[in-house]
N, C-alpha and C. Protein backbone atom coordinates (compact mmCIF):
# COMPACT_ATOMS: atom_id res chain seq x y z
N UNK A 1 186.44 143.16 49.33
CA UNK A 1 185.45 142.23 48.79
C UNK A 1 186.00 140.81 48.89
N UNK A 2 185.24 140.01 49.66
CA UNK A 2 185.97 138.76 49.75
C UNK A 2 183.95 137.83 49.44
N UNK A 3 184.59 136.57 48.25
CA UNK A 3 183.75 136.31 47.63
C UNK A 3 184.68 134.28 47.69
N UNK A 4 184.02 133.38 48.09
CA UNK A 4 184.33 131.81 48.50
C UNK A 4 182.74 131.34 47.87
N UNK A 5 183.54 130.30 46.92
CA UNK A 5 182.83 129.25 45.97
C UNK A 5 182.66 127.98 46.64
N UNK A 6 181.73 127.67 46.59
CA UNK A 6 181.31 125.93 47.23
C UNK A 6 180.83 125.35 46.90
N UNK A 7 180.71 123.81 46.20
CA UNK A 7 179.18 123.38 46.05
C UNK A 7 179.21 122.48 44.68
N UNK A 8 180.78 122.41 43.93
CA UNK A 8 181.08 121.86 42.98
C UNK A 8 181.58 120.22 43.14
N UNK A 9 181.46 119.57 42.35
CA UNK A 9 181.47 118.18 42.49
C UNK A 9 181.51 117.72 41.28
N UNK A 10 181.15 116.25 41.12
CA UNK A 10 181.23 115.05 40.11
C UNK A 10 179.45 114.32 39.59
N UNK A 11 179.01 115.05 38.99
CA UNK A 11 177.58 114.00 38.70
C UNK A 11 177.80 114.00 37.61
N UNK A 12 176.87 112.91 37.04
CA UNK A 12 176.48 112.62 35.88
C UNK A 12 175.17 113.41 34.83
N UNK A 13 175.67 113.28 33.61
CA UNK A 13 174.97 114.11 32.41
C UNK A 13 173.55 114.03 32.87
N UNK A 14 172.54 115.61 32.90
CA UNK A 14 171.68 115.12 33.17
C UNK A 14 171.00 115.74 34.76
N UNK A 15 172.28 115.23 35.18
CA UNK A 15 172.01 115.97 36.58
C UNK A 15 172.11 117.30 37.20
N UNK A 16 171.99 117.68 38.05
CA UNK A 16 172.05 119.08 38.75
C UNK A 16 172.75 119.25 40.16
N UNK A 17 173.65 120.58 40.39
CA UNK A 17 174.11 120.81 41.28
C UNK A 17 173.37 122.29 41.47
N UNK A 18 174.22 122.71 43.03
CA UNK A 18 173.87 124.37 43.33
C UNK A 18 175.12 124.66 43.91
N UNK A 19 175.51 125.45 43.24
CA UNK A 19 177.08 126.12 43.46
C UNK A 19 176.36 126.83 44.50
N UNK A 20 177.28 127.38 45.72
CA UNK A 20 177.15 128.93 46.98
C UNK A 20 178.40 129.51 46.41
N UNK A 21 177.61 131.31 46.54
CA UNK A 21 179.24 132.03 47.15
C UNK A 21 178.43 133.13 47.88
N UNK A 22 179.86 133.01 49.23
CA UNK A 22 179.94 133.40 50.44
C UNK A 22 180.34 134.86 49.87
N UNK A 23 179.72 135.96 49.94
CA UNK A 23 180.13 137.19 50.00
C UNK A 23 180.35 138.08 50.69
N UNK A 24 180.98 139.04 51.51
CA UNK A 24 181.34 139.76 52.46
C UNK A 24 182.18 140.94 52.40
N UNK A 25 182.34 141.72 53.30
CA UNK A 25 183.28 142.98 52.73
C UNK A 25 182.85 144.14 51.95
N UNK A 26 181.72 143.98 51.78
CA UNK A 26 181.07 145.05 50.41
C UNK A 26 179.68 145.25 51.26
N UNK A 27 178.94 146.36 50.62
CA UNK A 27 177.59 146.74 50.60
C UNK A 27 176.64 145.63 49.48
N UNK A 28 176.16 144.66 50.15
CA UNK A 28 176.17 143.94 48.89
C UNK A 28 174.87 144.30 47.75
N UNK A 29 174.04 144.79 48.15
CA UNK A 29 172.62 145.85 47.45
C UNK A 29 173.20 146.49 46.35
N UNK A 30 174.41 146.98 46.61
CA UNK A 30 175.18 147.59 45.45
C UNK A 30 176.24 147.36 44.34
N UNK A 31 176.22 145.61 44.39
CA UNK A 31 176.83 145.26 43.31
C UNK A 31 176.18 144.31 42.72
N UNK A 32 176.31 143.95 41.75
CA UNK A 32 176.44 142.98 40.89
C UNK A 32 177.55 141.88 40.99
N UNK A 33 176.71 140.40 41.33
CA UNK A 33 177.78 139.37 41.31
C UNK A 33 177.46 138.27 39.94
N UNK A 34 178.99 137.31 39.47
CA UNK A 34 178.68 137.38 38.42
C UNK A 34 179.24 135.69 38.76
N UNK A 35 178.66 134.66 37.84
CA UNK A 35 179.19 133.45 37.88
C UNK A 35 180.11 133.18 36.54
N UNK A 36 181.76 133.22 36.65
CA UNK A 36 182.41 132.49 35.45
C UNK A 36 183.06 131.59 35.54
N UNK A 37 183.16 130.83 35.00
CA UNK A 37 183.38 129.19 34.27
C UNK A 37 184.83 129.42 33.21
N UNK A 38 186.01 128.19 33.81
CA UNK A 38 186.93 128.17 32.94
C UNK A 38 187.24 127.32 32.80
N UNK A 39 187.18 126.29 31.53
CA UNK A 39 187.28 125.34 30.96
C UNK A 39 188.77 124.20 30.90
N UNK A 40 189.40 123.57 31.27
CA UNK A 40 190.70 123.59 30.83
C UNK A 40 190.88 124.22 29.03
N UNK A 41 191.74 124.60 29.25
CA UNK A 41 192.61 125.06 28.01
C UNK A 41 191.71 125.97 27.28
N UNK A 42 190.46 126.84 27.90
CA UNK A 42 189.82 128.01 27.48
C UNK A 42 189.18 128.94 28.52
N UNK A 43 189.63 129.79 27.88
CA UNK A 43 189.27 131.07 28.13
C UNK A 43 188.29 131.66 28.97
N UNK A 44 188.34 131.95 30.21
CA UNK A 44 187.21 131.74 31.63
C UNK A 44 185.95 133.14 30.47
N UNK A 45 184.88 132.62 30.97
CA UNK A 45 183.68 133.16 30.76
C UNK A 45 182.65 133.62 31.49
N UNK A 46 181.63 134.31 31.00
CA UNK A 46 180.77 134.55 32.05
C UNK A 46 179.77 134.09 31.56
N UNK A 47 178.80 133.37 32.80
CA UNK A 47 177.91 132.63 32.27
C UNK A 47 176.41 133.13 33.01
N UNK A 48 176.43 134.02 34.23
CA UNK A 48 175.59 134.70 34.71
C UNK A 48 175.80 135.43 35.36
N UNK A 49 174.76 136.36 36.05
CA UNK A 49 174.82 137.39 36.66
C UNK A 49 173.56 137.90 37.53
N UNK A 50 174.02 138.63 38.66
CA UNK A 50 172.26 139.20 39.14
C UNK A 50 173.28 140.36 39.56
N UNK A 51 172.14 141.52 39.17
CA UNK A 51 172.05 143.23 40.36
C UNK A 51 171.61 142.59 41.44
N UNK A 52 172.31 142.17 42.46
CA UNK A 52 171.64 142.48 43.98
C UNK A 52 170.90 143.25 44.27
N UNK A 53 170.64 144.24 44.08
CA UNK A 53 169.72 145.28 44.56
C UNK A 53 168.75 145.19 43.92
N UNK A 54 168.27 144.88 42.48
CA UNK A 54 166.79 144.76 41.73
C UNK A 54 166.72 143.69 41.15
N UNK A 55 167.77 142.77 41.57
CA UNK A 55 167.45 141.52 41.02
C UNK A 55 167.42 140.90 39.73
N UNK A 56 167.89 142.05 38.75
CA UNK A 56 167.71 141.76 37.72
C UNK A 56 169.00 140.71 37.04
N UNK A 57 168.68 139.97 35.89
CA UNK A 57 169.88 138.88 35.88
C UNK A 57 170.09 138.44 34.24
N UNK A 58 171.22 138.06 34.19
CA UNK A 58 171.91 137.46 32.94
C UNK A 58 171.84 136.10 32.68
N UNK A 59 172.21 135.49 31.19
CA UNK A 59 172.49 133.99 31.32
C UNK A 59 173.30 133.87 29.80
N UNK A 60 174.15 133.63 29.85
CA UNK A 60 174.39 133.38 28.47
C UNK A 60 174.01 132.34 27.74
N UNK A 61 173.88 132.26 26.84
CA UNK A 61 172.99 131.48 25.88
C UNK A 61 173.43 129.95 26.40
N UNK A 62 174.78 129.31 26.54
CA UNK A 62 175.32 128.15 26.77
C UNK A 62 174.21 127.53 27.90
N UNK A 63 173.85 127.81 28.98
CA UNK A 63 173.41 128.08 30.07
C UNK A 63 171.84 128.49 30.41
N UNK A 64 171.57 129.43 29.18
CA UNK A 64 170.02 129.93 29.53
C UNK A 64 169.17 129.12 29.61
N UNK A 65 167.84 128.55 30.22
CA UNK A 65 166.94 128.04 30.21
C UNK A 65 167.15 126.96 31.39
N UNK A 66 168.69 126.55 31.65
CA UNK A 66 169.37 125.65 32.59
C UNK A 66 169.84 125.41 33.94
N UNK A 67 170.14 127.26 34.17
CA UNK A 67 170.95 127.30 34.92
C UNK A 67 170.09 128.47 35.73
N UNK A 68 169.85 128.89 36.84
CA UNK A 68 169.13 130.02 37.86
C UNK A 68 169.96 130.75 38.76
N UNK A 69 170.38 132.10 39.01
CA UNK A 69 170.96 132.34 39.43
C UNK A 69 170.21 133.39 40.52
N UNK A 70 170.27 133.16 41.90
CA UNK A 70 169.24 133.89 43.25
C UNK A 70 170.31 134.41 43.90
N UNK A 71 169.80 135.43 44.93
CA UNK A 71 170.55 135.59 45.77
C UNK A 71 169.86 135.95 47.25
N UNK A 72 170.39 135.70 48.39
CA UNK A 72 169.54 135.78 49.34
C UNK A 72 170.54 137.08 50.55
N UNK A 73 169.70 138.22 50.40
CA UNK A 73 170.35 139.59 50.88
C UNK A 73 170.65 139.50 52.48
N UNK A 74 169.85 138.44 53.41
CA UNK A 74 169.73 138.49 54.56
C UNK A 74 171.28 137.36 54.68
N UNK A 75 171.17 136.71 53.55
CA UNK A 75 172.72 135.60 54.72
C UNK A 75 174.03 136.41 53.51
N UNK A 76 173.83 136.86 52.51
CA UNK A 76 174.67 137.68 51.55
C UNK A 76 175.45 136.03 50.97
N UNK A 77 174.08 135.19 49.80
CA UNK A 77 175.10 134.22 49.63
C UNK A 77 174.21 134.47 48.20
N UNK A 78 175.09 133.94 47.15
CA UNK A 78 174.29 134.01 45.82
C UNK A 78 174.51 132.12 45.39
N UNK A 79 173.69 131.98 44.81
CA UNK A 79 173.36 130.69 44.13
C UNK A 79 173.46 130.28 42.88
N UNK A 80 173.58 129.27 42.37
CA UNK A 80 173.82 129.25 40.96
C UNK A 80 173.35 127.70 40.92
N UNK A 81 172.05 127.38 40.29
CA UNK A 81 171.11 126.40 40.43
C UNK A 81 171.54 125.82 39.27
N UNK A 82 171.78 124.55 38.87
CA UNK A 82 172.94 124.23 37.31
C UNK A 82 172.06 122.51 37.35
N UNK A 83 170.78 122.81 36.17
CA UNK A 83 170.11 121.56 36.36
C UNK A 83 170.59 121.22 35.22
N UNK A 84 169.85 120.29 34.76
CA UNK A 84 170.29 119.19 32.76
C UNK A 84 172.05 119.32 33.00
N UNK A 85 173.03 118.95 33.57
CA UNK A 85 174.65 119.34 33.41
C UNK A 85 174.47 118.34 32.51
N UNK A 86 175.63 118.98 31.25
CA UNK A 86 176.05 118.36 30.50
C UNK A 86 177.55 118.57 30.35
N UNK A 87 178.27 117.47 29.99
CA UNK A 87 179.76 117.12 29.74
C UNK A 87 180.87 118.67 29.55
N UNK A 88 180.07 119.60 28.57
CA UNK A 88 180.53 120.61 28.64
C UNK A 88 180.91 121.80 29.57
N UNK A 89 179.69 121.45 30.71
CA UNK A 89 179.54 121.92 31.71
C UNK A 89 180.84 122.08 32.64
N UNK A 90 181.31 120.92 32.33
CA UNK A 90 182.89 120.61 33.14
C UNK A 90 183.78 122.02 33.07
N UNK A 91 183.63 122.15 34.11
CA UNK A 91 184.96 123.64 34.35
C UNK A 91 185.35 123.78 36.31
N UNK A 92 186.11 124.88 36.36
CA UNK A 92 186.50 125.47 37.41
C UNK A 92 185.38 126.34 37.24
N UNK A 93 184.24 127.14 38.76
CA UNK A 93 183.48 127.73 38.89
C UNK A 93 183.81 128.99 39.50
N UNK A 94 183.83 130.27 39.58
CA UNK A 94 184.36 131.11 40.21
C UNK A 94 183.39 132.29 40.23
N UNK A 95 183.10 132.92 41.26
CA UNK A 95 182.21 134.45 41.51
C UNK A 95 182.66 135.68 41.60
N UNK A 96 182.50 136.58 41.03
CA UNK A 96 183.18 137.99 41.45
C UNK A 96 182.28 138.85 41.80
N UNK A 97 182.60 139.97 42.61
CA UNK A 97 181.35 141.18 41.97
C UNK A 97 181.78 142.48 41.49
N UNK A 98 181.15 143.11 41.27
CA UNK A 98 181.69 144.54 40.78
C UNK A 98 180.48 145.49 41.33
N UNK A 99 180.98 146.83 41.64
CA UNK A 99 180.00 147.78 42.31
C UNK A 99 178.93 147.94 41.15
N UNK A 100 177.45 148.17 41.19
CA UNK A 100 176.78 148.49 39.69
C UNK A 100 175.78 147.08 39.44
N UNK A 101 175.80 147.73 38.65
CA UNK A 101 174.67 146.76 37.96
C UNK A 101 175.00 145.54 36.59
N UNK A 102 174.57 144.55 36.79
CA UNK A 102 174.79 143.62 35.52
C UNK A 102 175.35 144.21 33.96
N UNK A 103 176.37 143.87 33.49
CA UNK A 103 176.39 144.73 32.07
C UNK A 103 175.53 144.47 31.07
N UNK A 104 174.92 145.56 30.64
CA UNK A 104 174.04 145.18 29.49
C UNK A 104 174.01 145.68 28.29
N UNK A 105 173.47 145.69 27.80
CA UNK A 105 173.72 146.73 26.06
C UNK A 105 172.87 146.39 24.84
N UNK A 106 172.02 146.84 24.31
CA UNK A 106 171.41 146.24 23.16
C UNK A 106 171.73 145.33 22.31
N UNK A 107 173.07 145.07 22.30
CA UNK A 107 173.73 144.41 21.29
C UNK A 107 174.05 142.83 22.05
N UNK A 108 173.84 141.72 22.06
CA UNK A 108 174.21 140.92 23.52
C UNK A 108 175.66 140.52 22.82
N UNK A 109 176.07 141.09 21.65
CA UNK A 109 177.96 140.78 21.70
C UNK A 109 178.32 141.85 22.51
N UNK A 110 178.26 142.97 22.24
CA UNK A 110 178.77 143.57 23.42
C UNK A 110 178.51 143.27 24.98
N UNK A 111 176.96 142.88 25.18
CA UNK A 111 177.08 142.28 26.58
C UNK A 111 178.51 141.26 26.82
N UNK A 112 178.77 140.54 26.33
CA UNK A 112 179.56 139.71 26.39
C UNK A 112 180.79 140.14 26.19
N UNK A 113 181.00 141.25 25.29
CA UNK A 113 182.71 142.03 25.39
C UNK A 113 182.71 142.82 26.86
N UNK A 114 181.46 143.44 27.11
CA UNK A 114 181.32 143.67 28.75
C UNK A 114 181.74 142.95 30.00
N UNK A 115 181.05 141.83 29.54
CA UNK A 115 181.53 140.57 30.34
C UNK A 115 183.00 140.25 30.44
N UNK A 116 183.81 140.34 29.49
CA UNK A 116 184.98 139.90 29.13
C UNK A 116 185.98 140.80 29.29
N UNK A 117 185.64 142.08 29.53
CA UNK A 117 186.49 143.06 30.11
C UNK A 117 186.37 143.27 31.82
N UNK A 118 185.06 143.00 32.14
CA UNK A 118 184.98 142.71 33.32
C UNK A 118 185.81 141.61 33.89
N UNK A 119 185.98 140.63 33.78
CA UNK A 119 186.52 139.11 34.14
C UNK A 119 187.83 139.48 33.62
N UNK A 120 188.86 140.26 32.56
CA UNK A 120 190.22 140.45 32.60
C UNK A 120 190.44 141.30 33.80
N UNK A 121 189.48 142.52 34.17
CA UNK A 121 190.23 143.26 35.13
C UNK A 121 189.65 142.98 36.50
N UNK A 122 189.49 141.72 37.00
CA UNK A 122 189.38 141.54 38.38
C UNK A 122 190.98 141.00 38.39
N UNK A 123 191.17 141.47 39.59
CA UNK A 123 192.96 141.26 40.34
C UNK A 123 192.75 140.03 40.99
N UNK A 124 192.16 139.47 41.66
CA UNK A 124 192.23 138.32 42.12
C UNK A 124 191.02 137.20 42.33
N UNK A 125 191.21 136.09 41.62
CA UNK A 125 189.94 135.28 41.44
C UNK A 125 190.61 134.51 43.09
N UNK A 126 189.16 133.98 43.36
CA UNK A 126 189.04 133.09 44.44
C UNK A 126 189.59 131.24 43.88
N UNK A 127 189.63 130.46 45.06
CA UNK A 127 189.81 128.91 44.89
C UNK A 127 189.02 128.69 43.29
N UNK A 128 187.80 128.82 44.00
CA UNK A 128 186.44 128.34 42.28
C UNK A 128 186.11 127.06 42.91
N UNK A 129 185.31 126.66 42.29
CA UNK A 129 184.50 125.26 42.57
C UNK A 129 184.61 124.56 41.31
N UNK A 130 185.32 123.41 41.48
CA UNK A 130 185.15 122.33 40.48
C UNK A 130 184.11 121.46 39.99
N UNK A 131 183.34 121.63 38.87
CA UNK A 131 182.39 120.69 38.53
C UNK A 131 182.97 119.92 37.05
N UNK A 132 182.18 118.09 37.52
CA UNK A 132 183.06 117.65 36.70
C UNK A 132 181.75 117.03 35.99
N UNK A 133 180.86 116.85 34.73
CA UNK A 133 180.06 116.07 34.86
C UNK A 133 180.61 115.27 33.79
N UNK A 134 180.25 113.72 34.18
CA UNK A 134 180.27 112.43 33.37
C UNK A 134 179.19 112.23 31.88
N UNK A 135 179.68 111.40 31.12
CA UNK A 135 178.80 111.36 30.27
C UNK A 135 178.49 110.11 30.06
């Protein structure tokens, strides 16, 4: 599974970028790719997600209403549409996937302990994409 972040930069509060990641190596219909964000001096997170195969998708609350996450099966690139950026927004950007489907669970803390066990046991994160926004 080889997964390359692009698309991160410097705007101002307010504004919007579109992160790419290049995915390859995998069946990609059959995983789930996931967008996490690591802050200096905290703790990388997950901030979305889509099933490739049904499309179905995540957002965590920081993010929801803000941020769109597509993916397009014919070039195997997923997107991460990041409009209103605000100051907080500022992190290292990074994609993974995992075979399966988005984690979910009735409870959305456990979605998120899902999330968070997912993102400790990947072995190797990619470069990431830097977004810096101004305020």
């Amino acid at each position: 599974v080889q997964l390359v972040e692009s698309g991160g930069g410097l705007v101002q509060a307010g504004g919007s970028l579109r992160l790419s990641c290049a995915a390859s190596g995998f069946i990609f219909e059959d995983y789930a790719v996931a967008w996490f964000r690591q802050a200096p001096g905290k703790e990388r997170e997950a901030i979305s997600c889509i099933s490739t195969g049904d499309g179905l998708t995540f957002y965590a609350d920081s993010v929801k209403g803000r941020f769109t996450i597509s993916s397009d099966n014919a070039t195997i690139m997923i997107y991460l549409q990041m409009n209103s950026l605000k100051p907080e927004d500022t992190a290292v950007y990074f994609c993974t996937a995992d075979k399966g489907d988005c984690p979910s669970a009735p409870d959305p803390r456990e979605v998120l302990l899902l999330f968070r066990v997912w993102g400790l046991g990947v072995g190797s994160w990619g470069q990431g994409t830097q977004v810096t926004v101004s305020s």
